[in-house]
PDB file of N, CA and C in Angstrom:
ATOM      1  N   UNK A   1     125.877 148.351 171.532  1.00  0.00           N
ATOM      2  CA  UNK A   1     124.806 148.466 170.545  1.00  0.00           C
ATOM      3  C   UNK A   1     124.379 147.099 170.037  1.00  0.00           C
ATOM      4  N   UNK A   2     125.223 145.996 169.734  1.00  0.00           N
ATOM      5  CA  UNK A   2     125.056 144.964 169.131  1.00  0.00           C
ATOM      6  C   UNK A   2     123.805 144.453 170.495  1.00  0.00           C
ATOM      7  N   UNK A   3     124.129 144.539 171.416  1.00  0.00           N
ATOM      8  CA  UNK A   3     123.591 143.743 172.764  1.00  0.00           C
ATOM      9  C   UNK A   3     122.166 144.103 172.878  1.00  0.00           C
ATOM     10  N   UNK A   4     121.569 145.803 172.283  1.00  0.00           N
ATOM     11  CA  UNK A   4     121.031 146.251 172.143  1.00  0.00           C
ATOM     12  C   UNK A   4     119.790 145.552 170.685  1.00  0.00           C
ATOM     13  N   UNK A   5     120.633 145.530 169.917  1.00  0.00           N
ATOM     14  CA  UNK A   5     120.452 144.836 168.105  1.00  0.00           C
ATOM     15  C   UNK A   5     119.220 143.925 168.427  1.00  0.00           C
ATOM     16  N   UNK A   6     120.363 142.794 169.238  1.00  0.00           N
ATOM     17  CA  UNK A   6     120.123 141.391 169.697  1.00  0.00           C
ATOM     18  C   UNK A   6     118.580 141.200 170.091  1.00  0.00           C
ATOM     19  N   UNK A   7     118.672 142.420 171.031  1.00  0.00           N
ATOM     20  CA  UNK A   7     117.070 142.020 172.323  1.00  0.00           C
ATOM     21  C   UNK A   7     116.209 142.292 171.445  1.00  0.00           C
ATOM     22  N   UNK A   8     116.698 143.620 170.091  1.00  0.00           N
ATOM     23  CA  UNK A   8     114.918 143.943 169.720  1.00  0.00           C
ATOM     24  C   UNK A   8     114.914 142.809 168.528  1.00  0.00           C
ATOM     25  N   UNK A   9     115.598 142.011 168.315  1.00  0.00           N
ATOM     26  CA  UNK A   9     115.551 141.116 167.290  1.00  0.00           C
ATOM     27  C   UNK A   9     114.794 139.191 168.128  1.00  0.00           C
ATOM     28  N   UNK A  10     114.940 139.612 169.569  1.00  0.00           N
ATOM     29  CA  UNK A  10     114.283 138.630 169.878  1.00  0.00           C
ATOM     30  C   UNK A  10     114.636 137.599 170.242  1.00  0.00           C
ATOM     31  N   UNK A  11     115.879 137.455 170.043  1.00  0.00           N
ATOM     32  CA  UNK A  11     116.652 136.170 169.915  1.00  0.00           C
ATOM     33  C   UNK A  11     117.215 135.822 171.121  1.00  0.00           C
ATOM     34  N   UNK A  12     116.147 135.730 172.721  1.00  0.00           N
ATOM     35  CA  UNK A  12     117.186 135.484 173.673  1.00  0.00           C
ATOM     36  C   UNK A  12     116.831 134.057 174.184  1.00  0.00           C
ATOM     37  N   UNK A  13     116.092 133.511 173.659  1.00  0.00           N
ATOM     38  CA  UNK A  13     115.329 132.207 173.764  1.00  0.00           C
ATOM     39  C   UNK A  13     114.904 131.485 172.454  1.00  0.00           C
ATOM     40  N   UNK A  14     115.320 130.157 172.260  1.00  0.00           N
ATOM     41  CA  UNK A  14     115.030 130.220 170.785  1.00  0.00           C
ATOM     42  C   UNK A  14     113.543 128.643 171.365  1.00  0.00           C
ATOM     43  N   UNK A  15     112.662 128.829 171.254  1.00  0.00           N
ATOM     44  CA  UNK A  15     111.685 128.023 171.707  1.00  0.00           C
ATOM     45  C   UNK A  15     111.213 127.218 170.671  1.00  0.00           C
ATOM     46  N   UNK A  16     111.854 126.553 170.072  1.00  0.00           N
ATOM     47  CA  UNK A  16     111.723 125.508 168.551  1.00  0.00           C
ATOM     48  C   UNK A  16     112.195 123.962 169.035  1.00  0.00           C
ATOM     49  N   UNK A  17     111.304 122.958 168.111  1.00  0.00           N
ATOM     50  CA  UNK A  17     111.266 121.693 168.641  1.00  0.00           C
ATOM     51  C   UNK A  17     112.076 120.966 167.569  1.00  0.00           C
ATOM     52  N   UNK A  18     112.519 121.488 167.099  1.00  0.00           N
ATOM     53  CA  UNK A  18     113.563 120.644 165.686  1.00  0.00           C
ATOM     54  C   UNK A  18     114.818 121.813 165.798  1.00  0.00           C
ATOM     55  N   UNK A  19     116.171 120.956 165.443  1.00  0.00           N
ATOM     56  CA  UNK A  19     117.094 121.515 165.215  1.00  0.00           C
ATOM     57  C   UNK A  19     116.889 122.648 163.972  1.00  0.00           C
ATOM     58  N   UNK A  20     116.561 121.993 163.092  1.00  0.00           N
ATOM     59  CA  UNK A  20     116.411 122.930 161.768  1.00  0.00           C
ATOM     60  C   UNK A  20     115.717 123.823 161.437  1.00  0.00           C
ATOM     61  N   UNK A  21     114.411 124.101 162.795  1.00  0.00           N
ATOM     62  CA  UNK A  21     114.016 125.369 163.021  1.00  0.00           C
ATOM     63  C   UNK A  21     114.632 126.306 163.670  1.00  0.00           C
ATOM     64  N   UNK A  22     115.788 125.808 164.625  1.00  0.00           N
ATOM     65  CA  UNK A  22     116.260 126.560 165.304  1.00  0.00           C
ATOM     66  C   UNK A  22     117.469 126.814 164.623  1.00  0.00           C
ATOM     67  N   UNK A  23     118.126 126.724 163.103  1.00  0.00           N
ATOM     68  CA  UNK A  23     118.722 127.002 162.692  1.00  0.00           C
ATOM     69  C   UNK A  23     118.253 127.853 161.430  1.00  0.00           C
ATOM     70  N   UNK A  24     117.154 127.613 161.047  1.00  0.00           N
ATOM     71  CA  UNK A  24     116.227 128.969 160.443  1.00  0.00           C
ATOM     72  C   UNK A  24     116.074 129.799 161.262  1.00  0.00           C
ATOM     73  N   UNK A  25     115.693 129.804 162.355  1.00  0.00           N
ATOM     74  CA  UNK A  25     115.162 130.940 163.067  1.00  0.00           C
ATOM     75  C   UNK A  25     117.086 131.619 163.121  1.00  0.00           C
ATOM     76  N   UNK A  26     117.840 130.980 163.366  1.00  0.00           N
ATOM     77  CA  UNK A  26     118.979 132.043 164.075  1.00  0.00           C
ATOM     78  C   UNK A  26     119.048 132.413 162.619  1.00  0.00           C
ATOM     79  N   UNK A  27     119.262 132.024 161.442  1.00  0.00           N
ATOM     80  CA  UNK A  27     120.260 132.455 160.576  1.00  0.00           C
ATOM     81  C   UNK A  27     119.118 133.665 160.185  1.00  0.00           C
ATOM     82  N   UNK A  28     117.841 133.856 159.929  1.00  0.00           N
ATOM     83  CA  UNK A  28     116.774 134.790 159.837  1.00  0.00           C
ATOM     84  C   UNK A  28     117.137 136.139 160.598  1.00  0.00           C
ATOM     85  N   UNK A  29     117.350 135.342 162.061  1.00  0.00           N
ATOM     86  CA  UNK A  29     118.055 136.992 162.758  1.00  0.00           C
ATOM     87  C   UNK A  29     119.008 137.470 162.432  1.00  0.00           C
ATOM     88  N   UNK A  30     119.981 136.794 162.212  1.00  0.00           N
ATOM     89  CA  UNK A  30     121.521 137.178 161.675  1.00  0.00           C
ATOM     90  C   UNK A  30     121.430 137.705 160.549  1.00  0.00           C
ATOM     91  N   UNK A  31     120.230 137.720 159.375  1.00  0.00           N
ATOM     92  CA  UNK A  31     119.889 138.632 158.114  1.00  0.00           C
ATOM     93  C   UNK A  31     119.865 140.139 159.032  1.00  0.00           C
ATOM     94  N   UNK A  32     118.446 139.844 159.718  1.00  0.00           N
ATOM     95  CA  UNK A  32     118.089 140.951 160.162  1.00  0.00           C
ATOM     96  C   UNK A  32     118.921 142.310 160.995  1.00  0.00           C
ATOM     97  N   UNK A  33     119.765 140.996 161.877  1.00  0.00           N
ATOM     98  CA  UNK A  33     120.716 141.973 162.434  1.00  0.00           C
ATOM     99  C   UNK A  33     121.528 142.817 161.515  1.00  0.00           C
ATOM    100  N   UNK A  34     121.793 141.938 160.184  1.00  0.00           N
ATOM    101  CA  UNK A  34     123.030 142.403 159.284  1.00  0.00           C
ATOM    102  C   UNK A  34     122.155 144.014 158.781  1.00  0.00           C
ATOM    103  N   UNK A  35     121.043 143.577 158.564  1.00  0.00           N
ATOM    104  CA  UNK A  35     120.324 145.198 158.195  1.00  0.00           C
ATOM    105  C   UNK A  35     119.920 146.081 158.900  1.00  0.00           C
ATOM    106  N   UNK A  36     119.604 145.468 160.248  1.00  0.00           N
ATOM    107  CA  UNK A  36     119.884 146.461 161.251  1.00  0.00           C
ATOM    108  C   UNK A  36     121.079 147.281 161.670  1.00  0.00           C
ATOM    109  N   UNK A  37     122.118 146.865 161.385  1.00  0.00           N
ATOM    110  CA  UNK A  37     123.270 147.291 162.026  1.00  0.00           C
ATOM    111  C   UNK A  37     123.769 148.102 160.597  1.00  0.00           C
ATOM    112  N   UNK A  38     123.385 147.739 159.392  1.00  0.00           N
ATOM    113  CA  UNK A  38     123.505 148.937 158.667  1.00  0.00           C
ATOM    114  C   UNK A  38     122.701 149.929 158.188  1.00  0.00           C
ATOM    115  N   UNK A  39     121.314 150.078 158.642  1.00  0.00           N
ATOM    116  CA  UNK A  39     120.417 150.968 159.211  1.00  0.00           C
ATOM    117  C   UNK A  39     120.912 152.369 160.539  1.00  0.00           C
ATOM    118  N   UNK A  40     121.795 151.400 161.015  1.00  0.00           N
ATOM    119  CA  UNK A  40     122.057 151.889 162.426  1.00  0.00           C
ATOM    120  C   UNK A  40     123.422 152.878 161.545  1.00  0.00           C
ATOM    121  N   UNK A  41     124.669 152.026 160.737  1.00  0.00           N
ATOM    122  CA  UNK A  41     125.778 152.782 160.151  1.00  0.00           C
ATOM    123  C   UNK A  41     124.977 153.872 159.754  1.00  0.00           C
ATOM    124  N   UNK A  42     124.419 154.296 158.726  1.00  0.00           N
ATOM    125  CA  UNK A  42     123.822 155.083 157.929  1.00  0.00           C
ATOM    126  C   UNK A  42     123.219 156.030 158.729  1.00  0.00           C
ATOM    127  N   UNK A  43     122.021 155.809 159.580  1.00  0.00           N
ATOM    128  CA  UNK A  43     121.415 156.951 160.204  1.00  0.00           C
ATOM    129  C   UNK A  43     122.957 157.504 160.980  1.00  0.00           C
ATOM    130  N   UNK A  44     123.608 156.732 161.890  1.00  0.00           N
ATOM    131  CA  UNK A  44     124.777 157.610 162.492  1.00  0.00           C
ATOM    132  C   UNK A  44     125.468 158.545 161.710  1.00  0.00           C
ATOM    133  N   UNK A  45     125.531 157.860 160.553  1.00  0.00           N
ATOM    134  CA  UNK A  45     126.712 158.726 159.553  1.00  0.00           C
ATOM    135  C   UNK A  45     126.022 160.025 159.364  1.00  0.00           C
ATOM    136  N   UNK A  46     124.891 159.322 158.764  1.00  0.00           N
ATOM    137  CA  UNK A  46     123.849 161.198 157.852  1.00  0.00           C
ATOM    138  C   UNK A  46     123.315 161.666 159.127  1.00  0.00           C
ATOM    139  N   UNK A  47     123.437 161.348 160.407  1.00  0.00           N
ATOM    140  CA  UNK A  47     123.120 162.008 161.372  1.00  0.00           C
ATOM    141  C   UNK A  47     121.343 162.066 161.546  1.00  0.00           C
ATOM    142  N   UNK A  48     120.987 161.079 161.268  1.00  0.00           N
ATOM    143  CA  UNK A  48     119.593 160.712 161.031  1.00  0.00           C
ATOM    144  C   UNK A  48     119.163 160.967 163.030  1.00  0.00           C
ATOM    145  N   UNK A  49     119.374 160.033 163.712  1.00  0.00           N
ATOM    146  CA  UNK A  49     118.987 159.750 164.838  1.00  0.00           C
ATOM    147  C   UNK A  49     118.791 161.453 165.879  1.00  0.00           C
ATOM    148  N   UNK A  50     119.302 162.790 165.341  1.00  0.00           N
ATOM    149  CA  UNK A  50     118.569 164.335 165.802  1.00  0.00           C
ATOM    150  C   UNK A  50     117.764 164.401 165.565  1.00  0.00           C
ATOM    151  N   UNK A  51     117.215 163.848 164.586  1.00  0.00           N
ATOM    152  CA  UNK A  51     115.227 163.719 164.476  1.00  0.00           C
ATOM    153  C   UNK A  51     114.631 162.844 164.566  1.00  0.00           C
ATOM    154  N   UNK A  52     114.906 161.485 164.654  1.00  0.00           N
ATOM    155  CA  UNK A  52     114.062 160.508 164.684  1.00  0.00           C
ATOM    156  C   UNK A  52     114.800 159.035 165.255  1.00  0.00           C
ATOM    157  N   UNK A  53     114.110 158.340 165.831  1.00  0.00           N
ATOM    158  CA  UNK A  53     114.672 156.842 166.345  1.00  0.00           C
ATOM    159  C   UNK A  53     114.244 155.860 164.941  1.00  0.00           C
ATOM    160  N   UNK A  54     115.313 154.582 165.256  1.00  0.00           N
ATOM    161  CA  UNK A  54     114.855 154.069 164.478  1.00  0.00           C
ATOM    162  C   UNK A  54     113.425 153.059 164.062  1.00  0.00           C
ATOM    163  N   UNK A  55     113.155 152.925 164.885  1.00  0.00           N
ATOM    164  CA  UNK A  55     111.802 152.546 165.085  1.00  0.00           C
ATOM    165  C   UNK A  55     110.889 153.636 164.280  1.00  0.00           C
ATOM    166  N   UNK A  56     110.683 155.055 164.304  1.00  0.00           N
ATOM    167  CA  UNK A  56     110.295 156.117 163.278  1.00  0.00           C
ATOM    168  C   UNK A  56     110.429 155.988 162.572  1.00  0.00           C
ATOM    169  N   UNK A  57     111.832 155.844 161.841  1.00  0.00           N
ATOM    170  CA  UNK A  57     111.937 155.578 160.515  1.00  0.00           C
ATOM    171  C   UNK A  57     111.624 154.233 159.734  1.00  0.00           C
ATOM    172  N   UNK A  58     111.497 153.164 160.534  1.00  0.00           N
ATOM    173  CA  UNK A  58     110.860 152.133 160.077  1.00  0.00           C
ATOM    174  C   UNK A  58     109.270 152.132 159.703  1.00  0.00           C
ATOM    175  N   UNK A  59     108.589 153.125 160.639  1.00  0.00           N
ATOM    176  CA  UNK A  59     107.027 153.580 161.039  1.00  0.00           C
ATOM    177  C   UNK A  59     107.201 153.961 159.483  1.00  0.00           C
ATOM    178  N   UNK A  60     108.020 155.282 159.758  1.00  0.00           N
ATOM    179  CA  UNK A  60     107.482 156.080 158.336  1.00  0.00           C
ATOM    180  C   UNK A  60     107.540 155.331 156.911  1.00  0.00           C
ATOM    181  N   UNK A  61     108.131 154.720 156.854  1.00  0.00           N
ATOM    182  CA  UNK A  61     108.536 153.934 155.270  1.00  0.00           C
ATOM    183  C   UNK A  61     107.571 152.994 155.206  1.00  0.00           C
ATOM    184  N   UNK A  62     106.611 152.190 156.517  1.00  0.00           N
ATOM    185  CA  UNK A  62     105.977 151.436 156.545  1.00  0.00           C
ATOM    186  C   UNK A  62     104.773 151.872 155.860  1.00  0.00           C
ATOM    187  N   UNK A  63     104.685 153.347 155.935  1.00  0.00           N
ATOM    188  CA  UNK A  63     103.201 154.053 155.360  1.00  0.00           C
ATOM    189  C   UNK A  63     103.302 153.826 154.003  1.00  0.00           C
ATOM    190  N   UNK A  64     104.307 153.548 153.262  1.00  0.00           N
ATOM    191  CA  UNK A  64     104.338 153.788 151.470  1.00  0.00           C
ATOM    192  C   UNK A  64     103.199 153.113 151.388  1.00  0.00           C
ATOM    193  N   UNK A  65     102.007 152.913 150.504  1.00  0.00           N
ATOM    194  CA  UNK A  65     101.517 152.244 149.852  1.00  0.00           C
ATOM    195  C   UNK A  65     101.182 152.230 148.149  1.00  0.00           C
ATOM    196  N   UNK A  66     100.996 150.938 148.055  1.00  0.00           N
ATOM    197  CA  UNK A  66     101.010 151.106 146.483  1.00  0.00           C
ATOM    198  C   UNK A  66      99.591 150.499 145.833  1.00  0.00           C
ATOM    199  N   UNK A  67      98.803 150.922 145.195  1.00  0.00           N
ATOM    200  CA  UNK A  67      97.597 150.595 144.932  1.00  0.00           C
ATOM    201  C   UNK A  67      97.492 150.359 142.977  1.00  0.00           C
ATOM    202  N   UNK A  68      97.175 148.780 143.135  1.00  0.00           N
ATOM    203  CA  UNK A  68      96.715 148.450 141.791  1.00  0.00           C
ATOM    204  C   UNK A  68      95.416 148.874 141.285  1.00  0.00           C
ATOM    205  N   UNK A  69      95.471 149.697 140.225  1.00  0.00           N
ATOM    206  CA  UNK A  69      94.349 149.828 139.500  1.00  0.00           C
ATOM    207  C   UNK A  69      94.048 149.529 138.180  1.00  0.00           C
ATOM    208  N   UNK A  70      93.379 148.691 137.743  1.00  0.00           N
ATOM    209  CA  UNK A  70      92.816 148.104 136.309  1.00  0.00           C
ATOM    210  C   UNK A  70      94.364 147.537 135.681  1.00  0.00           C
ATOM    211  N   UNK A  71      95.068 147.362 136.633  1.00  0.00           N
ATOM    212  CA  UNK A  71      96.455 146.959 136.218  1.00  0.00           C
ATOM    213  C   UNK A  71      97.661 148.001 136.333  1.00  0.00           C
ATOM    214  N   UNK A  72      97.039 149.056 136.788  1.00  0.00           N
ATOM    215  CA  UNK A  72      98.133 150.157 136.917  1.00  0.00           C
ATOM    216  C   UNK A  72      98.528 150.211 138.326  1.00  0.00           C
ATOM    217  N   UNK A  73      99.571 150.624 138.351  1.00  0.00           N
ATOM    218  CA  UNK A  73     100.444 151.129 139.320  1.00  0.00           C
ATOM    219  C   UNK A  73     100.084 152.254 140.379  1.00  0.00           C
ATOM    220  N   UNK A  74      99.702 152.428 141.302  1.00  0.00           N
ATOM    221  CA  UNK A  74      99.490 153.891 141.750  1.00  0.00           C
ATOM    222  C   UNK A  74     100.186 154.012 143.588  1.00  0.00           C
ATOM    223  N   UNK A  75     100.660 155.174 143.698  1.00  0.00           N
ATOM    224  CA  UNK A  75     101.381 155.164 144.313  1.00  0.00           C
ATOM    225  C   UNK A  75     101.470 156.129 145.349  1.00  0.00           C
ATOM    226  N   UNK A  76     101.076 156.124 147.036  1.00  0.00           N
ATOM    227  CA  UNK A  76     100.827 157.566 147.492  1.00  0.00           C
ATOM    228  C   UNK A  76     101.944 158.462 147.660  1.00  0.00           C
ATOM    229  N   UNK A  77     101.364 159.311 147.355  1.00  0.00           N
ATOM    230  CA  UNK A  77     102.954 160.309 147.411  1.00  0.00           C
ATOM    231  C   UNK A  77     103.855 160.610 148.375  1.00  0.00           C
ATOM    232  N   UNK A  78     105.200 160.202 148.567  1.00  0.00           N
ATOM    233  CA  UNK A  78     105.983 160.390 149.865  1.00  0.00           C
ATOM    234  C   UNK A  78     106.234 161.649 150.335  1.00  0.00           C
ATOM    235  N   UNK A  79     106.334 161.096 151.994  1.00  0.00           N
ATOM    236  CA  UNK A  79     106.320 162.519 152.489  1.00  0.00           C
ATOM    237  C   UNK A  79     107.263 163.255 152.781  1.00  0.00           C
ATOM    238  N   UNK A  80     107.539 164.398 153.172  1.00  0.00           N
ATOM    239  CA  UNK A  80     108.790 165.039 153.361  1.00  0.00           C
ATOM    240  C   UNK A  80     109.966 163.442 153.980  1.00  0.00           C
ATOM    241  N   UNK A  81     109.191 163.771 155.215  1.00  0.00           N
ATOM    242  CA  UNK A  81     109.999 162.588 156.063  1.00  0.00           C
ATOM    243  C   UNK A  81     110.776 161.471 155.180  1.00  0.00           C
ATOM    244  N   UNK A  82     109.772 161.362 154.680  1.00  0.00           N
ATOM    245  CA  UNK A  82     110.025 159.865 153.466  1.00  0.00           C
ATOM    246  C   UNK A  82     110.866 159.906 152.635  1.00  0.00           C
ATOM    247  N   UNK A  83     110.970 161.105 152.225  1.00  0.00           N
ATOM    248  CA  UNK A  83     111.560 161.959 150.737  1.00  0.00           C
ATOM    249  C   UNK A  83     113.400 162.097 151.949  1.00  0.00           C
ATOM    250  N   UNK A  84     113.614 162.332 152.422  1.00  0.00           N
ATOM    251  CA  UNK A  84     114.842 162.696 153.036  1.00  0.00           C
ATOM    252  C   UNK A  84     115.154 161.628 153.715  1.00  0.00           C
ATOM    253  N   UNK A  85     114.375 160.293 154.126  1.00  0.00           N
ATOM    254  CA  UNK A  85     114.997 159.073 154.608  1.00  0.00           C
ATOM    255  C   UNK A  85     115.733 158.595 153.217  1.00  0.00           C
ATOM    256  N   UNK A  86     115.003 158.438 152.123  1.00  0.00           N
ATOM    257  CA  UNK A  86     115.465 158.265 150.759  1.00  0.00           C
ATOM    258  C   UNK A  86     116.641 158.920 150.578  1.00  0.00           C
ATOM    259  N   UNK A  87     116.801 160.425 150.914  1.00  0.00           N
ATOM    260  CA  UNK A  87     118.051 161.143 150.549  1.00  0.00           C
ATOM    261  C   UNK A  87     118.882 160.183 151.203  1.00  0.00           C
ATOM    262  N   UNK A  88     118.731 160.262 152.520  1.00  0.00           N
ATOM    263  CA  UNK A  88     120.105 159.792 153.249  1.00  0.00           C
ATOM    264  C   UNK A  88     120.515 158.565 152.981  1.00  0.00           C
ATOM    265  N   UNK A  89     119.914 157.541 152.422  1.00  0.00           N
ATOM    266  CA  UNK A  89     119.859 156.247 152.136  1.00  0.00           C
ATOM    267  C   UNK A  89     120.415 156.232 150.358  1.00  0.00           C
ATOM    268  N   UNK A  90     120.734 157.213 149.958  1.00  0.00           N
ATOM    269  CA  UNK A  90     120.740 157.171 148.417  1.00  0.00           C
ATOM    270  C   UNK A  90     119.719 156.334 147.836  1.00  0.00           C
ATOM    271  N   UNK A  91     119.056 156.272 147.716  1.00  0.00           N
ATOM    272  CA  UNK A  91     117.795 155.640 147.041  1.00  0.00           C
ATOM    273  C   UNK A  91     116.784 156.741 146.162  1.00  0.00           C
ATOM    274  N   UNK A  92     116.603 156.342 145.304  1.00  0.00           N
ATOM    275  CA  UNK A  92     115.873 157.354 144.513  1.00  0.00           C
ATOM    276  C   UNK A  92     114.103 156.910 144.909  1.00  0.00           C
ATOM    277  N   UNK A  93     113.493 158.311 145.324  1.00  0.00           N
ATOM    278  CA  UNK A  93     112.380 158.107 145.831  1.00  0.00           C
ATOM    279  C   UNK A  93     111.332 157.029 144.700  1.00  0.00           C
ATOM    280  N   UNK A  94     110.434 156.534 145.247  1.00  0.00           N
ATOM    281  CA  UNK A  94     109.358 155.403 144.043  1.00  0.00           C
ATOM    282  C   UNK A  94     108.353 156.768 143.805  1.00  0.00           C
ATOM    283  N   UNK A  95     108.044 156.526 142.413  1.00  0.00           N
ATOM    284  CA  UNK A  95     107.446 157.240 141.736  1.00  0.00           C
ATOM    285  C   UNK A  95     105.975 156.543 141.703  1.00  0.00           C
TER     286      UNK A  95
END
């Protein structure tokens, strides 16, 4: 799985002309991996991955939007999908 992590994170060539980009760029993936791979714990555990890949569930959460108005807050309403990625994640849905 990690080998797996790795490829969709990109990191099989690091094409940077300074050391210190190429030490931003790795330590950036190594965030990412760290949240990927507990994306990955979680859906396994709550058994997320019988309905959806993770790439889906990234899709779906990507839809939240939040719209300022005259200074207010407004917020589209989540969807089932959305509402039960939240469950499994313990996160209390955004209002």
């Amino acid at each position: 799985m990690t080998l797996c992590l790795k490829r969709n994170l990109d990191l099989g060539m690091l094409l940077v002309h300074s050391e210190r980009r190429m030490l931003n760029k790795v330590f950036v993936g190594f965030i990412a991996l760290i949240l990927l791979s507990e994306l990955n714990k979680t859906m396994s555990e709550k058994k997320l991955y019988r309905t959806m890949t993770m790439q889906q569930l990234i899709r779906s959460l990507s839809k939240l939007k939040i719209i300022y108005v005259a200074g207010t807050r407004i917020m589209r309403p989540a969807s089932k999908e959305q509402r039960s990625i939240f469950d499994a994640f313990n996160v209390t849905a955004p209002v």
